[in-house]
C-alpha atoms as a PDB file:
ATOM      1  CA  UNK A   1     -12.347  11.580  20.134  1.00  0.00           C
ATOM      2  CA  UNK A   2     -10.157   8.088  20.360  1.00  0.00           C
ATOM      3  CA  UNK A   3     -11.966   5.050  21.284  1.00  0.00           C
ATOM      4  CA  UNK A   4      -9.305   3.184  22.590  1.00  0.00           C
ATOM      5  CA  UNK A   5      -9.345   2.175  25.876  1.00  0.00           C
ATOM      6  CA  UNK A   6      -7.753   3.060  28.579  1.00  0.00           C
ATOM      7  CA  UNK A   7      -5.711   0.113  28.930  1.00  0.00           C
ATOM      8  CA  UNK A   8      -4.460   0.186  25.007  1.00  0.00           C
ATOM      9  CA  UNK A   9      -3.537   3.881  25.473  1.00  0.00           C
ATOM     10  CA  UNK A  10      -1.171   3.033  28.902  1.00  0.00           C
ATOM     11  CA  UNK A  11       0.289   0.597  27.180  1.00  0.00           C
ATOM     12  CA  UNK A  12       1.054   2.486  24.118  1.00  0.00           C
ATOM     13  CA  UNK A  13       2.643   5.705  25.573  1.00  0.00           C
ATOM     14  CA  UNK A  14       4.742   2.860  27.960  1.00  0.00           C
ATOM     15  CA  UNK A  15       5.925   1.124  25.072  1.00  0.00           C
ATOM     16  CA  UNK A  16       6.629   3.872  23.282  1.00  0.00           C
ATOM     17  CA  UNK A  17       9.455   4.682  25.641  1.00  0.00           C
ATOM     18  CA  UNK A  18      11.494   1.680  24.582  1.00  0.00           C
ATOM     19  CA  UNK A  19      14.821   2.256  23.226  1.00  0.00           C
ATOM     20  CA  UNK A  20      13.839   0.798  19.955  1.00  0.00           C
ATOM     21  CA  UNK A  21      10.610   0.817  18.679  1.00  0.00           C
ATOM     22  CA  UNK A  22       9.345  -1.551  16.320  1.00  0.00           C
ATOM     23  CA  UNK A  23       5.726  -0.853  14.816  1.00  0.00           C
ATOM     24  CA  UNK A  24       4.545  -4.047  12.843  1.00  0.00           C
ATOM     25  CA  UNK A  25       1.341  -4.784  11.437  1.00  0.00           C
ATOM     26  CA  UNK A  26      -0.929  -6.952   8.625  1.00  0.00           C
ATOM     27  CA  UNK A  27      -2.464  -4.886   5.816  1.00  0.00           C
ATOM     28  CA  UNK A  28      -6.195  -6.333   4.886  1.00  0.00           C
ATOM     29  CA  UNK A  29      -8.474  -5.507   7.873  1.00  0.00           C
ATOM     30  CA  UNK A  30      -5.981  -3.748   9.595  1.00  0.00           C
ATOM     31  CA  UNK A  31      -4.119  -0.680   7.666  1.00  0.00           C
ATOM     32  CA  UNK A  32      -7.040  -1.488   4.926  1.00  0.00           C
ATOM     33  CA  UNK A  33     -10.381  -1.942   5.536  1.00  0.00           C
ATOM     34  CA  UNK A  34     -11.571  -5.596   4.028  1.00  0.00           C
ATOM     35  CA  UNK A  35     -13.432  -5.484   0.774  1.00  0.00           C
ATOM     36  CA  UNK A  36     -14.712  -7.909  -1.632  1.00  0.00           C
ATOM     37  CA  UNK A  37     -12.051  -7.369  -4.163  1.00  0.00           C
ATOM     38  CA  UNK A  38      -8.709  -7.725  -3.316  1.00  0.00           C
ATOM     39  CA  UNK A  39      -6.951  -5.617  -5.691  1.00  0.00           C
ATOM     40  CA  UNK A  40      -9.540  -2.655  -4.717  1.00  0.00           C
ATOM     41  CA  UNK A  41      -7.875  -2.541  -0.699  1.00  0.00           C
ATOM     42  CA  UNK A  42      -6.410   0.740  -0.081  1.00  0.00           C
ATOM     43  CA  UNK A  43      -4.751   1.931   3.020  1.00  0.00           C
ATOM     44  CA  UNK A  44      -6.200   4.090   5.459  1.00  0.00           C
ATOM     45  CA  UNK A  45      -4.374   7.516   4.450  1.00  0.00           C
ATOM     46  CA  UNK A  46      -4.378   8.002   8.703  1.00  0.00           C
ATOM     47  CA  UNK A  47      -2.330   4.985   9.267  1.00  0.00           C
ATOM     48  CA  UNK A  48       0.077   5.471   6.308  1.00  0.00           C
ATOM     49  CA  UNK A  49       0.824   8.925   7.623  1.00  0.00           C
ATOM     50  CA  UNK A  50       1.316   7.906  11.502  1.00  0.00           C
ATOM     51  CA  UNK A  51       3.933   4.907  10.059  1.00  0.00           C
ATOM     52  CA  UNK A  52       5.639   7.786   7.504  1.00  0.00           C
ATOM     53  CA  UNK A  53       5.829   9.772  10.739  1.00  0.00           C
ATOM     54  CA  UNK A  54       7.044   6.719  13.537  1.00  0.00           C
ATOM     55  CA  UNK A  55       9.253   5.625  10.182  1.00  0.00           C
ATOM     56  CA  UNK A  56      11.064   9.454  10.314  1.00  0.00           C
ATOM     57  CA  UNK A  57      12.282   9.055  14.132  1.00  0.00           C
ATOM     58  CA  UNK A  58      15.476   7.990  15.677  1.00  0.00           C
ATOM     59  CA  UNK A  59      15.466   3.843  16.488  1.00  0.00           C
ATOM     60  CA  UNK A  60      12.354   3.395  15.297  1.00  0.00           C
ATOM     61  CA  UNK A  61      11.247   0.721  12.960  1.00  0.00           C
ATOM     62  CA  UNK A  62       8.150   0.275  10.939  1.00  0.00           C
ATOM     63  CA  UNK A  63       6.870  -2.901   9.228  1.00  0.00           C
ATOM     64  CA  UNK A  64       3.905  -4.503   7.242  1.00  0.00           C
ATOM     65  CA  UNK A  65       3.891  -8.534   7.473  1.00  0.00           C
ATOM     66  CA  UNK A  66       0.988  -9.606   5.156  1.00  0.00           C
ATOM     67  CA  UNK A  67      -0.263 -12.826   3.501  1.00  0.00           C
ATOM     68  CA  UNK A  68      -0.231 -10.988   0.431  1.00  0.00           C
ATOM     69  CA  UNK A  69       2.715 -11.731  -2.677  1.00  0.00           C
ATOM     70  CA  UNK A  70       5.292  -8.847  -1.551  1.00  0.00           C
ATOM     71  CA  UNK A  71       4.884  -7.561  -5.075  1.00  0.00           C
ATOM     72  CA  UNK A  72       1.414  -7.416  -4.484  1.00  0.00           C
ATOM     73  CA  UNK A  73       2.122  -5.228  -0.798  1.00  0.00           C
ATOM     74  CA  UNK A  74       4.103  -3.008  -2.486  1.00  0.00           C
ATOM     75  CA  UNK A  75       1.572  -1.761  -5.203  1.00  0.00           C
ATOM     76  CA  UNK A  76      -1.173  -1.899  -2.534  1.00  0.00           C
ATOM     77  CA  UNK A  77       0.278   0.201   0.405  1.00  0.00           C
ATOM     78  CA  UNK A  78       2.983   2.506  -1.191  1.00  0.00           C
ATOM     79  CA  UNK A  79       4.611   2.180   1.931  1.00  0.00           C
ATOM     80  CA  UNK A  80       6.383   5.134   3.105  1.00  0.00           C
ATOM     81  CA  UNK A  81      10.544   5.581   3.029  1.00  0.00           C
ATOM     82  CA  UNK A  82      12.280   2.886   5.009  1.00  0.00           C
ATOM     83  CA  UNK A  83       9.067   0.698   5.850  1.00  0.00           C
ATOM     84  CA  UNK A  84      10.160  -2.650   5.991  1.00  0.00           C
ATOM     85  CA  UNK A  85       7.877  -5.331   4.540  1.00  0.00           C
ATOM     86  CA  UNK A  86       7.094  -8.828   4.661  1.00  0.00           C
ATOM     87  CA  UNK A  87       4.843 -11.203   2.192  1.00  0.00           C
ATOM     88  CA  UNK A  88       3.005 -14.325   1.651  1.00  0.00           C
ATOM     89  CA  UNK A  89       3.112 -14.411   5.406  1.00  0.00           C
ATOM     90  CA  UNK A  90       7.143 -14.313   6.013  1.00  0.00           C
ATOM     91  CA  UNK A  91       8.360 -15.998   3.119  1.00  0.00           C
ATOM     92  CA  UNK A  92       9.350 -12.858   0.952  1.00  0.00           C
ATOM     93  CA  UNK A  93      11.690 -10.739   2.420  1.00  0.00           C
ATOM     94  CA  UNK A  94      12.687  -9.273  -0.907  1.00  0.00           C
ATOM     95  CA  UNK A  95      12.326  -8.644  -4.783  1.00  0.00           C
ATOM     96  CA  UNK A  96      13.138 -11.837  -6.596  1.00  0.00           C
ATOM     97  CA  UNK A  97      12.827 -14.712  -3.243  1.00  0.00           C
ATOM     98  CA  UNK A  98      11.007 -17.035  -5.993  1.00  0.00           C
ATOM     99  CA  UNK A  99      14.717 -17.400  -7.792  1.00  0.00           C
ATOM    100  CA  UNK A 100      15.898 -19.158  -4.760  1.00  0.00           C
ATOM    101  CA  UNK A 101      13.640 -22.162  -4.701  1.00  0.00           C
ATOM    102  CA  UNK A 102      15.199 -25.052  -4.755  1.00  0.00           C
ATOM    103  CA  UNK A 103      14.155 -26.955  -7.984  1.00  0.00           C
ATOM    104  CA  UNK A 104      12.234 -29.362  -5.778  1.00  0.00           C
ATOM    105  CA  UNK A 105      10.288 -26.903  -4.093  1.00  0.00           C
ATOM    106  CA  UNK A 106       9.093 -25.334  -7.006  1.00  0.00           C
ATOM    107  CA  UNK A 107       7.709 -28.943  -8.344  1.00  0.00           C
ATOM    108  CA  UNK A 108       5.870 -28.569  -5.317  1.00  0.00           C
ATOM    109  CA  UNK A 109       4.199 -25.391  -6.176  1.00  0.00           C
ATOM    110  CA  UNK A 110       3.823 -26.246  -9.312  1.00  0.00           C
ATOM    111  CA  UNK A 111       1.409 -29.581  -8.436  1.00  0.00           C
ATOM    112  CA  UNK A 112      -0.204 -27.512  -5.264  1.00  0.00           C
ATOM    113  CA  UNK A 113      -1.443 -25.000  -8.173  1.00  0.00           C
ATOM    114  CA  UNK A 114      -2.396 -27.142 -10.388  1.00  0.00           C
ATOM    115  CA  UNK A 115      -4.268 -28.938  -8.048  1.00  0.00           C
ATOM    116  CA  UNK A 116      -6.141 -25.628  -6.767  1.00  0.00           C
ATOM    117  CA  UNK A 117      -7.075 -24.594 -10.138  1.00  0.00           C
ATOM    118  CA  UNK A 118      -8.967 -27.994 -10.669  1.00  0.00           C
ATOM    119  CA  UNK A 119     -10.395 -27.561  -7.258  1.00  0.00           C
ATOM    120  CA  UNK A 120     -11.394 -24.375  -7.907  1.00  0.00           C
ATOM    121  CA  UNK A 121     -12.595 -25.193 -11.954  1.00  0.00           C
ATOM    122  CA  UNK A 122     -16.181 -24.344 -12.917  1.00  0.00           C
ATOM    123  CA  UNK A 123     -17.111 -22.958  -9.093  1.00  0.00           C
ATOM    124  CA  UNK A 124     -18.423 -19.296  -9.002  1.00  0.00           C
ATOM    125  CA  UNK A 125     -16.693 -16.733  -6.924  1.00  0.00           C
ATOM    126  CA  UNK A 126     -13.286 -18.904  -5.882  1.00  0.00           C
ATOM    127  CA  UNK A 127     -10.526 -17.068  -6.643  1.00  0.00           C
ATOM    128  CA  UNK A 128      -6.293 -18.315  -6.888  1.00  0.00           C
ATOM    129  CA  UNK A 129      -4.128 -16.161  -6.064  1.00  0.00           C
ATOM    130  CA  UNK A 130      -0.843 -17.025  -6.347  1.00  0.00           C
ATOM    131  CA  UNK A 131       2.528 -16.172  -5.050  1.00  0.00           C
ATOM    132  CA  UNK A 132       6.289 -17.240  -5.542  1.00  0.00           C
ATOM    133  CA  UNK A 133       6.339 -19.853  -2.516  1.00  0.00           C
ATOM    134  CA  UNK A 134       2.175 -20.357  -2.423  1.00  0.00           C
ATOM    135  CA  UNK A 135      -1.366 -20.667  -3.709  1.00  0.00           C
ATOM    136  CA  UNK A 136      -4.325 -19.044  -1.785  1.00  0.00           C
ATOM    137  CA  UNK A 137      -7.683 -19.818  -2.356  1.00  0.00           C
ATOM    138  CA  UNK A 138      -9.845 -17.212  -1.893  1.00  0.00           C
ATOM    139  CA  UNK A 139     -13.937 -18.242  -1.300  1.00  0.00           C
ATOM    140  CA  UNK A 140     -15.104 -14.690  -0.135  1.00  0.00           C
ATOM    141  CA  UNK A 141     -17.096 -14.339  -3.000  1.00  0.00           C
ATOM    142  CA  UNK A 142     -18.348 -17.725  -3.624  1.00  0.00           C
ATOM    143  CA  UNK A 143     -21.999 -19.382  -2.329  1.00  0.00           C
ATOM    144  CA  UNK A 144     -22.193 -20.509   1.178  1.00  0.00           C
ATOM    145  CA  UNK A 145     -21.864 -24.356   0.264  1.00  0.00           C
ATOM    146  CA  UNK A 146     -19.497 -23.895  -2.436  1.00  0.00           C
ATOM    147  CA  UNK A 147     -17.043 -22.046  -0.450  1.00  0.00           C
ATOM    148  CA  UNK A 148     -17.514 -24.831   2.237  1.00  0.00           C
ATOM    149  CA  UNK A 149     -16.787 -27.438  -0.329  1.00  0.00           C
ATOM    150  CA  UNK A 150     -13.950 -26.129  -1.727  1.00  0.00           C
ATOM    151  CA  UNK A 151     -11.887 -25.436   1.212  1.00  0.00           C
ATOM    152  CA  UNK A 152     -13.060 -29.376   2.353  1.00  0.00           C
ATOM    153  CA  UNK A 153     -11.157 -30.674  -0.858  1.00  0.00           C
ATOM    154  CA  UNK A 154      -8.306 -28.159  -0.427  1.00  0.00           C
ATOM    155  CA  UNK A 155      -7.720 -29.478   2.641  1.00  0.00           C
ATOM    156  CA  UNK A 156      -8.483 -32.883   2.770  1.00  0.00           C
ATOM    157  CA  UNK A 157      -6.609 -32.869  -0.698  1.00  0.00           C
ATOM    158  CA  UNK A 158      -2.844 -30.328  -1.632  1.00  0.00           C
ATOM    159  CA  UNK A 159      -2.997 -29.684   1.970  1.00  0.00           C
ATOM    160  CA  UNK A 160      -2.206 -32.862   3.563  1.00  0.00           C
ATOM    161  CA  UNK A 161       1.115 -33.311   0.602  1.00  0.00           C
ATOM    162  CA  UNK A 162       4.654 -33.291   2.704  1.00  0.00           C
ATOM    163  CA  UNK A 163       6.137 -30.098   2.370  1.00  0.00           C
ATOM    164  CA  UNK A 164       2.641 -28.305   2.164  1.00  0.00           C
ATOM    165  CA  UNK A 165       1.763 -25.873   5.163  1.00  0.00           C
ATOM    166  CA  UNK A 166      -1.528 -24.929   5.135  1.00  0.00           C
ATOM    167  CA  UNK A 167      -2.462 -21.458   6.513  1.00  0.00           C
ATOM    168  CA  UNK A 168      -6.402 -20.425   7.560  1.00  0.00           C
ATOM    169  CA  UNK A 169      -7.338 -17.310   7.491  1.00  0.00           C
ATOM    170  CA  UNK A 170     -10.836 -15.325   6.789  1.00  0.00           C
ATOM    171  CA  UNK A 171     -12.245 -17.613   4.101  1.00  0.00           C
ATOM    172  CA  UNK A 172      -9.064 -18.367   2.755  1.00  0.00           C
ATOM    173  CA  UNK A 173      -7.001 -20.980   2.895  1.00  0.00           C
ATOM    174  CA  UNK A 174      -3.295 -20.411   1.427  1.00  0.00           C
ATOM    175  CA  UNK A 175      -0.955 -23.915   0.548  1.00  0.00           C
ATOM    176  CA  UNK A 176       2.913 -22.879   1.469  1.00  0.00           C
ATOM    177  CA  UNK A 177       5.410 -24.802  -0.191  1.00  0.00           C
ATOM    178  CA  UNK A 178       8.374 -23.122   2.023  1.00  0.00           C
ATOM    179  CA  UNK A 179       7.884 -23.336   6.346  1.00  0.00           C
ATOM    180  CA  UNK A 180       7.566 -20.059   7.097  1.00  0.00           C
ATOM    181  CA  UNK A 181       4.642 -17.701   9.470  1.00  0.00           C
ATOM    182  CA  UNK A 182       4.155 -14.162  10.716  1.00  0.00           C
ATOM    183  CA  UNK A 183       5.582 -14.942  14.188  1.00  0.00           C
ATOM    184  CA  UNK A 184       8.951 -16.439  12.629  1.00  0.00           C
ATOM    185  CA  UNK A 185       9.290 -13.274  10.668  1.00  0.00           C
ATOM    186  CA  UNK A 186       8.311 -10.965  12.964  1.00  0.00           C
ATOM    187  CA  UNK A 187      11.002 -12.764  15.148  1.00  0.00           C
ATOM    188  CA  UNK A 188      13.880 -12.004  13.157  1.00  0.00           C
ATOM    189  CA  UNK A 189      12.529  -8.329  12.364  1.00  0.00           C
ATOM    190  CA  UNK A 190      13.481  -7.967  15.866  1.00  0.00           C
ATOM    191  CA  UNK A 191      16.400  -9.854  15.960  1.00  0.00           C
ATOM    192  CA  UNK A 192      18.292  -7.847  12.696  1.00  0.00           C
ATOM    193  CA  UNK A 193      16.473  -4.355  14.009  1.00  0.00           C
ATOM    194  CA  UNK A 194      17.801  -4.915  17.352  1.00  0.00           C
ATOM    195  CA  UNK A 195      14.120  -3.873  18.347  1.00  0.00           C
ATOM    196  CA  UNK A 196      13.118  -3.709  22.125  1.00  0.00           C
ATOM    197  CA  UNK A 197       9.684  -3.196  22.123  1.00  0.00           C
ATOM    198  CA  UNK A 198       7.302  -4.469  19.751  1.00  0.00           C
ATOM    199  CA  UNK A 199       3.945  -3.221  18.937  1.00  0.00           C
ATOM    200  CA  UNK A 200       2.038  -5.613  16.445  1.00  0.00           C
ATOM    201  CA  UNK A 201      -1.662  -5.553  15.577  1.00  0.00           C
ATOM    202  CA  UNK A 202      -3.453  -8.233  13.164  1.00  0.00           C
ATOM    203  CA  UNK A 203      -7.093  -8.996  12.781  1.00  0.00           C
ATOM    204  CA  UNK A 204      -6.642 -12.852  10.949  1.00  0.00           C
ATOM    205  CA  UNK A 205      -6.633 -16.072  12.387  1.00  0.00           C
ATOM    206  CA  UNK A 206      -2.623 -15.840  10.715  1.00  0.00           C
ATOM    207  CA  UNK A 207      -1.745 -13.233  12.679  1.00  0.00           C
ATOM    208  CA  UNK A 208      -2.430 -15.166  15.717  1.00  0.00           C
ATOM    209  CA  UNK A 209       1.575 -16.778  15.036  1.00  0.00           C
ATOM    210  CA  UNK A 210       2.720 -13.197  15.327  1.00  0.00           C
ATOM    211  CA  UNK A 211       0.638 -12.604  19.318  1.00  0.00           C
ATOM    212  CA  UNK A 212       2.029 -15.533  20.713  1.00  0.00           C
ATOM    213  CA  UNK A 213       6.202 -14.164  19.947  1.00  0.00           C
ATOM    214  CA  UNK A 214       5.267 -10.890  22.043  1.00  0.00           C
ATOM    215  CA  UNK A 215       6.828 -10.422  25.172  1.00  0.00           C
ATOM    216  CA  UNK A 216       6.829  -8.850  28.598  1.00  0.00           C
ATOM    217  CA  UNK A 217       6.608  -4.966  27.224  1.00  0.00           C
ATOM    218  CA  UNK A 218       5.263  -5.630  23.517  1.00  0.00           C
ATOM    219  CA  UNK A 219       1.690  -4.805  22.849  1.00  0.00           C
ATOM    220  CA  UNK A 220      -0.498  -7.392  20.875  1.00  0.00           C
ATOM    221  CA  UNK A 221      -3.664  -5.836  19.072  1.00  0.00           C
ATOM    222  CA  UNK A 222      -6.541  -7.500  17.780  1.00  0.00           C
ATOM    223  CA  UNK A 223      -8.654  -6.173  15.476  1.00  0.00           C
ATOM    224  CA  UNK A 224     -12.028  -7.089  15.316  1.00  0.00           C
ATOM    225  CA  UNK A 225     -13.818  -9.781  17.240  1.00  0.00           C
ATOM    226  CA  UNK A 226     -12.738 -13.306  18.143  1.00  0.00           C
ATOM    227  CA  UNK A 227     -10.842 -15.416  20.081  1.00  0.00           C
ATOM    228  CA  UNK A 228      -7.146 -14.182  20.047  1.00  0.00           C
ATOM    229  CA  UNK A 229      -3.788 -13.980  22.227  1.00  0.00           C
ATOM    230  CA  UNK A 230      -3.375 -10.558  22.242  1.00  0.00           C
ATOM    231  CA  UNK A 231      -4.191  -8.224  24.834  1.00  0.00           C
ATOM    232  CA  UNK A 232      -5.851  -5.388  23.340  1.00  0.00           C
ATOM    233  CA  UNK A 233      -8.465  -5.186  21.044  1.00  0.00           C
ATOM    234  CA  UNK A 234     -10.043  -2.480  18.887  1.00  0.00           C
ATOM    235  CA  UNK A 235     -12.962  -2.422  16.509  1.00  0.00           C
ATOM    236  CA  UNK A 236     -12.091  -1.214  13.050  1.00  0.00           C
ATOM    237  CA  UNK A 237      -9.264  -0.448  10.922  1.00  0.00           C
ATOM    238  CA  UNK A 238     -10.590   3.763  12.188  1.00  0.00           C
ATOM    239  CA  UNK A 239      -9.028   2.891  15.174  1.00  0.00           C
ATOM    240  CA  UNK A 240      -5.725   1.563  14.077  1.00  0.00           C
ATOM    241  CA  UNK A 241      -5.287   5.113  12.818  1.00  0.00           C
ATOM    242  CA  UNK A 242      -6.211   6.483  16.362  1.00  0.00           C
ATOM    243  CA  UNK A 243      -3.489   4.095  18.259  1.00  0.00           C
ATOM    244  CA  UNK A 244      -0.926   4.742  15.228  1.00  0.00           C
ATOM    245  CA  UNK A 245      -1.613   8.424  15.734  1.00  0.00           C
ATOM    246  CA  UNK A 246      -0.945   8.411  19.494  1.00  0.00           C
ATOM    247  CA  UNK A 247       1.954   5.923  19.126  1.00  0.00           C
ATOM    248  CA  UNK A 248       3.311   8.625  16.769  1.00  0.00           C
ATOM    249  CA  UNK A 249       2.351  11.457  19.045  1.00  0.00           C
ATOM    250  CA  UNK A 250       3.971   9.684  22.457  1.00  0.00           C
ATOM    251  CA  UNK A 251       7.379   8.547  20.624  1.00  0.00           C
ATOM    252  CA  UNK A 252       8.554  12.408  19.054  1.00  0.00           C
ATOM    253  CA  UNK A 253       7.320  13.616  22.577  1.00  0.00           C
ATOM    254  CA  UNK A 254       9.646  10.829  23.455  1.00  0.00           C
ATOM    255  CA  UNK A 255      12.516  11.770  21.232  1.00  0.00           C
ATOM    256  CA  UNK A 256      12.051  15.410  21.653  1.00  0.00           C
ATOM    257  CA  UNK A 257      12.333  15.084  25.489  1.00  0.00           C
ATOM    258  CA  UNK A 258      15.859  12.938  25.398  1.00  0.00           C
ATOM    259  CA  UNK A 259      13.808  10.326  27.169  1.00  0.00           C
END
């Protein structure tokens, strides 16, 4: 049995009666449950499915914005036909972005890496992980006081540099050499689908960029506890299945009906 509330589900099978749907969402925590490995995350094979299935309907749209390098996404979720997705949090839209940085910008990543990797020199469990327009620094792994230390210097060091955007999430911090977030991209999904209703659920502190674009008729999902702008909230990535699932469910019923 679903345990979504009541709320979440009236809000679901409203929205998905708009004339075009667009289903957005992160990947770690939310299509994937969080694990201490990155390259071990896997999708829930519920939620793929219920996207493959929203995906296969008329004028609707299904998309996966994630801090991860789009390369990265790709391998990760073997996203189903026509799934649009977005990486290293709305600055790759597509294959090959990192050939169109300007030859100042990528001095810029050049020096932010550089200075992560001495940051992050000698120090157990901090991980780089880098991507065409950024550097995250991962700490999951790491000690208690050496993942406090390191994201201290990262940010009292790369991340105050002009043309550096910082970006917190769950003990990460990620240095963006291009301006760029979830909510911008998740803006102009919209915008180019010629979506009108959004559904987008997150469960990092980055995803909070992508809550406050929604408006009147979207539904916002949080995942997980903590403060957050959205409306909804659910436990576990178990229940993004369930909500996908219905969304699924209430849009072909949608479709089928003419409505």
């Amino acid at each position: 049995m679903s345990r979504l509330d009541p709320p979440l589900v009236d809000a679901l099978r409203s929205l998905a009666r708009t004339e075009h749907l667009l289903a957005a969402s992160d990947f770690d925590g939310v299509l994937a449950p969080i694990v201490s490995e990155p390259s071990a995350a896997r999708p829930l094979p519920g939620s793929v499915a219920a996207l493959a299935a929203l995906a296969e309907l008329p004028r609707t749209d299904v998309a996966a914005i994630s801090g991860r390098a789009l390369d990265d996404l790709r391998t990760l979720l073997a996203p189903p036909a026509g799934m649009h997705l977005i990486g290293s949090h709305g600055s790759e839209f597509g294959a090959g972005f990192s050939a169109g940085l300007s030859p100042e910008v990528a001095e810029r990543r050049a020096r932010v890496e550089d200075a992560a990797r001495a940051i992050a020199a000698g120090r157990p469990g901090v991980a780089l992980e880098t991507k065409p327009v950024s550097v995250a620094v991962h700490v999951r792994n790491a000690d208690r006081q050496t993942a406090a230390e390191v994201l201290a210097e990262v940010l009292a060091g790369p991340a105050t540099w002009d043309g550096v955007h910082v970006t917190q999430g769950k003990e990460v911090a990620e240095l963006v050499v291009v301006e760029a977030s979830k909510g911008t991209a998740l803006d102009l999904l919209r915008v180019q689908l010629g979506a009108t209703g959004v559904l987008f659920v997150g469960d990092d502190l980055t995803d909070e960029k992508a809550f406050v674009r929604l408006r009147d008729g979207d539904v916002g999902v949080k995942v997980g506890p903590g403060d957050t702008a959205a409306r909804y909230r659910v436990d576990d990535p178990e229940d993004v299945t369930d909500l996908l699932e219905l969304l699924a469910a209430e849009r072909r019923a949608t479709a089928t009906s003419g409505g």
